[in-house]
PDB file of N, CA and C in Angstrom:
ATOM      1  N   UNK A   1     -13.843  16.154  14.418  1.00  0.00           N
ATOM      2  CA  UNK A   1     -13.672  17.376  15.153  1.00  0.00           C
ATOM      3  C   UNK A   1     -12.289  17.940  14.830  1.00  0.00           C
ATOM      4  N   UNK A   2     -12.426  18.916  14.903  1.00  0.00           N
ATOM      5  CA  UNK A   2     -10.982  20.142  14.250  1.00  0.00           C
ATOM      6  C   UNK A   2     -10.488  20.420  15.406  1.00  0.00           C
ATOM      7  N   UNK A   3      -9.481  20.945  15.749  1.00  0.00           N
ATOM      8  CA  UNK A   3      -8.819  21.644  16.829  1.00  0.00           C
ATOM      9  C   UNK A   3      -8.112  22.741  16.838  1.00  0.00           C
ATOM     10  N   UNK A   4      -8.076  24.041  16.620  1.00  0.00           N
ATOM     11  CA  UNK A   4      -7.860  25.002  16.226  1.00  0.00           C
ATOM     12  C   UNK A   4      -7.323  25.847  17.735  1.00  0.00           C
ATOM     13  N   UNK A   5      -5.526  25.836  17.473  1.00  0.00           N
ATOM     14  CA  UNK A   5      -4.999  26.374  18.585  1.00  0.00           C
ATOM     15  C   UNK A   5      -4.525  27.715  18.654  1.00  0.00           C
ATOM     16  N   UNK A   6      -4.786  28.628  19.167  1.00  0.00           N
ATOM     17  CA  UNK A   6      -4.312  29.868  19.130  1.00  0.00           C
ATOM     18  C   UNK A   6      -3.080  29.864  19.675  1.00  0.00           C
ATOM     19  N   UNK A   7      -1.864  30.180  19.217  1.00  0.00           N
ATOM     20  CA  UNK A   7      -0.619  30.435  19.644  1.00  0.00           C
ATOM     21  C   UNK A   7      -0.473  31.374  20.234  1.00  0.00           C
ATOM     22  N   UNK A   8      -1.259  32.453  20.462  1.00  0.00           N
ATOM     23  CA  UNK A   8      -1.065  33.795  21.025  1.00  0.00           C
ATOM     24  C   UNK A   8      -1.075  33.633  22.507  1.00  0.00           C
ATOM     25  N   UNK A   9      -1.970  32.675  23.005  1.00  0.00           N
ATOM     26  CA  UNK A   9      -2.825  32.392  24.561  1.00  0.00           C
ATOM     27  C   UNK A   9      -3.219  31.367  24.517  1.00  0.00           C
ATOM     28  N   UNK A  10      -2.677  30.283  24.108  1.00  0.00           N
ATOM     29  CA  UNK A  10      -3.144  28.953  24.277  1.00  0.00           C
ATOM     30  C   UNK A  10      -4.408  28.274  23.853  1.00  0.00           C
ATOM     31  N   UNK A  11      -4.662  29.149  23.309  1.00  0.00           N
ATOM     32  CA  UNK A  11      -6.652  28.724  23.487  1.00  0.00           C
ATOM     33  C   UNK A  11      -7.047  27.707  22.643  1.00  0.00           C
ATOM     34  N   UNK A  12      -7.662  26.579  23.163  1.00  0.00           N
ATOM     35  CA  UNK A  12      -8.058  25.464  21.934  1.00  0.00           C
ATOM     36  C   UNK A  12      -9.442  25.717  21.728  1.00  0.00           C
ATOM     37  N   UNK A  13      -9.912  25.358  20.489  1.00  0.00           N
ATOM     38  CA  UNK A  13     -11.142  25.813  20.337  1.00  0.00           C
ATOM     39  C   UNK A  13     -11.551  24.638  18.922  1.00  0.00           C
ATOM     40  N   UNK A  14     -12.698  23.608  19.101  1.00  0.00           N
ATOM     41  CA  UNK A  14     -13.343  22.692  18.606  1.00  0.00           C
ATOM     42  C   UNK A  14     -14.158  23.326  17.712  1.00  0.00           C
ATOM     43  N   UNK A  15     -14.156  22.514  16.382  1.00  0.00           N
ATOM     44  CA  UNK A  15     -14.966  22.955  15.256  1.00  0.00           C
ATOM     45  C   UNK A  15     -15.419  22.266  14.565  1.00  0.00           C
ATOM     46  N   UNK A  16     -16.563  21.645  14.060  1.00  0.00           N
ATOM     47  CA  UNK A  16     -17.352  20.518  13.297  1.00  0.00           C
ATOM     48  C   UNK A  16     -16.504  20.732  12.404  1.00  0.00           C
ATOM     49  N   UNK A  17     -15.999  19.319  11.469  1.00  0.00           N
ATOM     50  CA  UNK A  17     -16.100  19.618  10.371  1.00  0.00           C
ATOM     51  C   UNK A  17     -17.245  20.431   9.168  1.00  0.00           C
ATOM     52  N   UNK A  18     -16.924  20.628   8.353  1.00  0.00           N
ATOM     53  CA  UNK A  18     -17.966  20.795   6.661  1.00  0.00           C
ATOM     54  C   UNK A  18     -18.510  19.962   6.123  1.00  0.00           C
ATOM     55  N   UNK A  19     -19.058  19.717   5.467  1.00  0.00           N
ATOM     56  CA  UNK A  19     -19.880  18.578   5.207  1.00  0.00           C
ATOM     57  C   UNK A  19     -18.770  18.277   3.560  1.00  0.00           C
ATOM     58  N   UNK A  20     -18.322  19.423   3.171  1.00  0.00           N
ATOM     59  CA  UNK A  20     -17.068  19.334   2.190  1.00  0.00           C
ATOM     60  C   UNK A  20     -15.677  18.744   2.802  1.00  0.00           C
ATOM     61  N   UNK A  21     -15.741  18.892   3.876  1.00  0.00           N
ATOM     62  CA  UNK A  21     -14.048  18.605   4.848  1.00  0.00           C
ATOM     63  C   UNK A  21     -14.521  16.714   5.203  1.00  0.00           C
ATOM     64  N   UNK A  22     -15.892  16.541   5.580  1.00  0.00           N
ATOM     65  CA  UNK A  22     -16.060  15.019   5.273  1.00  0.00           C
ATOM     66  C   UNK A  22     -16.018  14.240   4.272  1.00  0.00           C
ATOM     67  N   UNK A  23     -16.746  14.878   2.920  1.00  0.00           N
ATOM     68  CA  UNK A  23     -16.517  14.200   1.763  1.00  0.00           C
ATOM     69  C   UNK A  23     -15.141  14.054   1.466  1.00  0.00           C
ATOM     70  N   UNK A  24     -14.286  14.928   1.212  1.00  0.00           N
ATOM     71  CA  UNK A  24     -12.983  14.556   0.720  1.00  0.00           C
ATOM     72  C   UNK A  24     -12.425  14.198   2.068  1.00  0.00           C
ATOM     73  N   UNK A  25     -12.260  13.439   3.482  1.00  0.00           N
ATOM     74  CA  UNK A  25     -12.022  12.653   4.005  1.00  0.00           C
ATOM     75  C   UNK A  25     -12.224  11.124   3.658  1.00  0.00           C
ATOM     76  N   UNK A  26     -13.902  11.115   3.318  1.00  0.00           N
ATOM     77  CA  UNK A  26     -13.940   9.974   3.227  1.00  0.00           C
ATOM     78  C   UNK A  26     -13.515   9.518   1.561  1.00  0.00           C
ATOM     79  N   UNK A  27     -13.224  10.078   0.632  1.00  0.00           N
ATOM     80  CA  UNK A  27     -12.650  10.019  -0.793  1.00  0.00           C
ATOM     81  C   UNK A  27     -11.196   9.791  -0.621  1.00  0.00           C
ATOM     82  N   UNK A  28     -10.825  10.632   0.458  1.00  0.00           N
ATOM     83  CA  UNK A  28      -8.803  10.245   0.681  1.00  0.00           C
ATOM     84  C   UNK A  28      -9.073   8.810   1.124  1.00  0.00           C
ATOM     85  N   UNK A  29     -10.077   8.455   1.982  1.00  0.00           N
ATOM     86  CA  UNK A  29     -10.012   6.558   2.734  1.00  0.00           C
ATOM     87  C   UNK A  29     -10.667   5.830   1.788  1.00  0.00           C
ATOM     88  N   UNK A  30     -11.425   6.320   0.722  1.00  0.00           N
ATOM     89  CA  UNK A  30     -11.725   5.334  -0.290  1.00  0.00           C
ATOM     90  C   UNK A  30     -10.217   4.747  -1.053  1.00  0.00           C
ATOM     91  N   UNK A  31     -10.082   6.453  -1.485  1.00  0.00           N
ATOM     92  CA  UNK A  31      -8.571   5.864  -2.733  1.00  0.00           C
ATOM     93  C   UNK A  31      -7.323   5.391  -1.862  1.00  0.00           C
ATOM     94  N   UNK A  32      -7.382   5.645  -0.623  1.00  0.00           N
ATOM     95  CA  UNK A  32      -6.403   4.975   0.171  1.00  0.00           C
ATOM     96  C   UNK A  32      -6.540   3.480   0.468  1.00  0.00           C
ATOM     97  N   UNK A  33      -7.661   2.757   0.396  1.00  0.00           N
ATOM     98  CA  UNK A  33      -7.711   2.039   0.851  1.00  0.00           C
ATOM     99  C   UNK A  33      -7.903   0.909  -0.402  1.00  0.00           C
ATOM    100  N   UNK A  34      -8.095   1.442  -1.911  1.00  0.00           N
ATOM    101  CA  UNK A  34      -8.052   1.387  -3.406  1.00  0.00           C
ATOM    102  C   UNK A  34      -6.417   1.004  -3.205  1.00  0.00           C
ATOM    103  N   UNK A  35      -6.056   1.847  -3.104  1.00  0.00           N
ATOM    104  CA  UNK A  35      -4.041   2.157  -3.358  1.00  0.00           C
ATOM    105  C   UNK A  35      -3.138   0.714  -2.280  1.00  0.00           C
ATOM    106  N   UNK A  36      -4.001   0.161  -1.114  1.00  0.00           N
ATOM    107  CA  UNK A  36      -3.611  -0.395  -0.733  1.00  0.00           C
ATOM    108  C   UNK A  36      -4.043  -1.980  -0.831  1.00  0.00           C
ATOM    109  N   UNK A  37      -5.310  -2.105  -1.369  1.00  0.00           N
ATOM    110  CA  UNK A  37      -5.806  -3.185  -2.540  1.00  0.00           C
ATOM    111  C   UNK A  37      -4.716  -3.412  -3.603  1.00  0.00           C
ATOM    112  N   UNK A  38      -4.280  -2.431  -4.337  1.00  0.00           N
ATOM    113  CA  UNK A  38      -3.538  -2.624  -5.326  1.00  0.00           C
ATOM    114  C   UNK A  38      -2.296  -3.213  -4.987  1.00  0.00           C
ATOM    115  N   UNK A  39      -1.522  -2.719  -4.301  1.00  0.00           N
ATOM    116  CA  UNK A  39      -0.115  -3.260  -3.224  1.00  0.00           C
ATOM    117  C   UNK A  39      -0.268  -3.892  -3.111  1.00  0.00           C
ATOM    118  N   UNK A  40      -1.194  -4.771  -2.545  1.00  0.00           N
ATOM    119  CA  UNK A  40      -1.528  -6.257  -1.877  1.00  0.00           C
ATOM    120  C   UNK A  40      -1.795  -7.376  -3.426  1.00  0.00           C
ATOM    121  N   UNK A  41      -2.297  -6.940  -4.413  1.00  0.00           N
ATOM    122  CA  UNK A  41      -2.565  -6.993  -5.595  1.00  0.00           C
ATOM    123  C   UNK A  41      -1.214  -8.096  -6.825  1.00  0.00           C
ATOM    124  N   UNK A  42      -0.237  -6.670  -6.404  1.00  0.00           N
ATOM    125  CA  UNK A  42       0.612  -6.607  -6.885  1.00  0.00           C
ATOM    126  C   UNK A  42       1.379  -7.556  -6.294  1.00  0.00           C
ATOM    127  N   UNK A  43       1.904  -7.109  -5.157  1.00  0.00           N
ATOM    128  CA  UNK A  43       2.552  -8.223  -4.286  1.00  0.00           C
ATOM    129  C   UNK A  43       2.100  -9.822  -4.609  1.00  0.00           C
ATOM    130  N   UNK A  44       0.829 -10.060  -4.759  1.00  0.00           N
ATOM    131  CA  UNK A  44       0.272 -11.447  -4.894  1.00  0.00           C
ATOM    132  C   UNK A  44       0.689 -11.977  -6.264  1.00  0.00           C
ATOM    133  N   UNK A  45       0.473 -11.364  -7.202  1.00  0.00           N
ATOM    134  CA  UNK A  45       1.023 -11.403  -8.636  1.00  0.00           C
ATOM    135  C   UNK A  45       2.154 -11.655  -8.716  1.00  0.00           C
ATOM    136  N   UNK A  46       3.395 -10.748  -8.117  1.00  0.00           N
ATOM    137  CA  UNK A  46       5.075 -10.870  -8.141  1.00  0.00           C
ATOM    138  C   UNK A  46       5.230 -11.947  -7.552  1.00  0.00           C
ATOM    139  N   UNK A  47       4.468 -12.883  -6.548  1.00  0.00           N
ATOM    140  CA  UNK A  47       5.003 -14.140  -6.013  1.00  0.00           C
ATOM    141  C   UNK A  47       4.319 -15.324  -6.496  1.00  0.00           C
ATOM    142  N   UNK A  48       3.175 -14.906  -7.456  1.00  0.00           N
ATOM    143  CA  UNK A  48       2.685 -16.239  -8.172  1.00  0.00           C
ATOM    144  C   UNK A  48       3.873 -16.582  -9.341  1.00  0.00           C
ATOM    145  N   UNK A  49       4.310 -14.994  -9.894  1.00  0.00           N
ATOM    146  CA  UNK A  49       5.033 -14.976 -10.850  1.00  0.00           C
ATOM    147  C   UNK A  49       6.219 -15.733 -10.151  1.00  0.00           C
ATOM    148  N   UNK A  50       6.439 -15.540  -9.411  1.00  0.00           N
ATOM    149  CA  UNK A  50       8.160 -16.098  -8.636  1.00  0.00           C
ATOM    150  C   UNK A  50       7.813 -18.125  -8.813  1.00  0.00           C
ATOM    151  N   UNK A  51       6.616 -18.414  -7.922  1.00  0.00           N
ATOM    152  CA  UNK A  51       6.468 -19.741  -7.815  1.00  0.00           C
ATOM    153  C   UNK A  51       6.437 -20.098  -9.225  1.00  0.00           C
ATOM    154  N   UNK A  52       5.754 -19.707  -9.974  1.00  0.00           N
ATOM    155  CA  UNK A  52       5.823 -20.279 -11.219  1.00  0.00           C
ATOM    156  C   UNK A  52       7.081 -20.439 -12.068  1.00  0.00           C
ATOM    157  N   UNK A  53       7.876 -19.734 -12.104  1.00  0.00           N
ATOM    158  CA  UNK A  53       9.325 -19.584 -12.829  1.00  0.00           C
ATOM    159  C   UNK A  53       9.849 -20.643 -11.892  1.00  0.00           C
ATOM    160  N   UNK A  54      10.040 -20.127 -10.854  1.00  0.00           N
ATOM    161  CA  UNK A  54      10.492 -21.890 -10.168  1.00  0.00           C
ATOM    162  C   UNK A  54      10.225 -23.081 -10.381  1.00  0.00           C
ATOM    163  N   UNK A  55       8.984 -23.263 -10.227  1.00  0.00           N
ATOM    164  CA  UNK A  55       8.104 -24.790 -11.380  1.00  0.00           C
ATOM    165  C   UNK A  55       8.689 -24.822 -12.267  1.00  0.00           C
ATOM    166  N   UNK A  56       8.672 -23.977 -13.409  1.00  0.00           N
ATOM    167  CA  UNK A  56       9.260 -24.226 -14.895  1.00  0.00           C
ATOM    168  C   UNK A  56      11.030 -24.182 -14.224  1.00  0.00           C
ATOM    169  N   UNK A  57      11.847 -23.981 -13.657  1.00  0.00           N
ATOM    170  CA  UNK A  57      13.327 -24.238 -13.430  1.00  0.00           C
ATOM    171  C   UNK A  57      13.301 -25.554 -13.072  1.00  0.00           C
ATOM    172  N   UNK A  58      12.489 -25.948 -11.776  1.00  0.00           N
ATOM    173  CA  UNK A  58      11.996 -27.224 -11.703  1.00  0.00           C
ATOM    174  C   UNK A  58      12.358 -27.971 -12.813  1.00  0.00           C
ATOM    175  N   UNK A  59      11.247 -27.548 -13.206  1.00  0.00           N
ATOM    176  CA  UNK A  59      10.588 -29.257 -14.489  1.00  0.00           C
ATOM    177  C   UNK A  59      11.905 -29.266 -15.420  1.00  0.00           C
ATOM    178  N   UNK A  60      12.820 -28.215 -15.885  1.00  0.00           N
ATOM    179  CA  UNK A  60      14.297 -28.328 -16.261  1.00  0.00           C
ATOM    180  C   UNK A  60      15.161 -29.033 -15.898  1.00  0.00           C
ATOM    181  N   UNK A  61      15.158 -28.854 -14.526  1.00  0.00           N
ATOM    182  CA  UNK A  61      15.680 -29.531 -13.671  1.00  0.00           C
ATOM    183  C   UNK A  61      16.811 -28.924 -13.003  1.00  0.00           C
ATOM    184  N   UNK A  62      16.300 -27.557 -13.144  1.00  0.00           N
ATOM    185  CA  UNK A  62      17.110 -26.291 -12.237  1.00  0.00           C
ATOM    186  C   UNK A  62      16.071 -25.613 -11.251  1.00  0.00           C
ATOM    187  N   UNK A  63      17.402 -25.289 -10.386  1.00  0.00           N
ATOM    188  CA  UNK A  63      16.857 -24.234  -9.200  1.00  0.00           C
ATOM    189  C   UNK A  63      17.519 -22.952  -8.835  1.00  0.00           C
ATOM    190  N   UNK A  64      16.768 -22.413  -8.115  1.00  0.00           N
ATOM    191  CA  UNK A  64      17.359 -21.017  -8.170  1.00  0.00           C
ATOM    192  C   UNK A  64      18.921 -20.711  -7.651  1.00  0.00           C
ATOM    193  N   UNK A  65      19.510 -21.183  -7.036  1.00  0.00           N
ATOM    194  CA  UNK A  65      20.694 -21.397  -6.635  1.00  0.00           C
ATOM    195  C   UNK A  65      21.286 -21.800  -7.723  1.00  0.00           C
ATOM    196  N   UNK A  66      21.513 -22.158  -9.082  1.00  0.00           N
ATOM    197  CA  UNK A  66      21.860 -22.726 -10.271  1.00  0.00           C
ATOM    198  C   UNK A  66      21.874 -21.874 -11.058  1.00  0.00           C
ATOM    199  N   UNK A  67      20.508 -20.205 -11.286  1.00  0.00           N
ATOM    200  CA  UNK A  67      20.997 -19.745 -11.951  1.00  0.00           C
ATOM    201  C   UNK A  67      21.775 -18.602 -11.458  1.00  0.00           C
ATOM    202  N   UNK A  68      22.087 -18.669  -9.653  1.00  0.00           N
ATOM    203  CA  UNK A  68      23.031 -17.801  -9.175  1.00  0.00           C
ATOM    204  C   UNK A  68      24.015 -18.054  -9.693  1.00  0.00           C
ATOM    205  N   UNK A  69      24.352 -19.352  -9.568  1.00  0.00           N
ATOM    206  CA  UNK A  69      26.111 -20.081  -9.958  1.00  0.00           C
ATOM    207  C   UNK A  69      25.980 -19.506 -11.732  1.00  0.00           C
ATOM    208  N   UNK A  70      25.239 -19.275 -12.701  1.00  0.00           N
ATOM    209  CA  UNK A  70      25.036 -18.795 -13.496  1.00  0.00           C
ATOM    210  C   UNK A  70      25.498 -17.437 -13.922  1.00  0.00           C
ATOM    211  N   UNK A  71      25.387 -16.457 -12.471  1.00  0.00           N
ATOM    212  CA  UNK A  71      25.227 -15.547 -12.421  1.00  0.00           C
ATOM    213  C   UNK A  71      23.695 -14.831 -13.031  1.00  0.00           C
ATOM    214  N   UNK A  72      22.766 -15.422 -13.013  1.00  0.00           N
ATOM    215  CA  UNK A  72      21.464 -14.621 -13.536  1.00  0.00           C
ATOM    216  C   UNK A  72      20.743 -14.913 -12.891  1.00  0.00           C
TER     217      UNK A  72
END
């Protein structure tokens, strides 16, 4: 439902959407909800990537605090 306020006199006045004003609603919550798959995606990736570089500092027999003192 729309809400369409007249500034002149207050007047609110209710309006179905379009059957065009639903489709591209529900297309903005598809790719929105696409866009926020991906984030979550990504995020999961950047911290497998993190644990893993740690393992391999590990098995060196370094840790991340080591390559601070490093500076890197």
């Amino acid at each position: 439902m729309n809400h369409i306020i007249n500034c002149e006199n207050g007047e609110l006045t209710l309006v179905e959407p379009t059957a065009q004003e639903l489709a591209e609603a529900e297309a903005n919550r598809i790719k929105t909800e696409q866009q926020d798959a991906q984030i979550e995606a990504d995020k999961a990736e950047a911290l497998a990537k993190k644990v893993l570089a740690e393992a391999k500092l590990a098995a060196l027999g370094l840790t991340a605090e080591d390559l601070k003192a490093l500076g890197l």
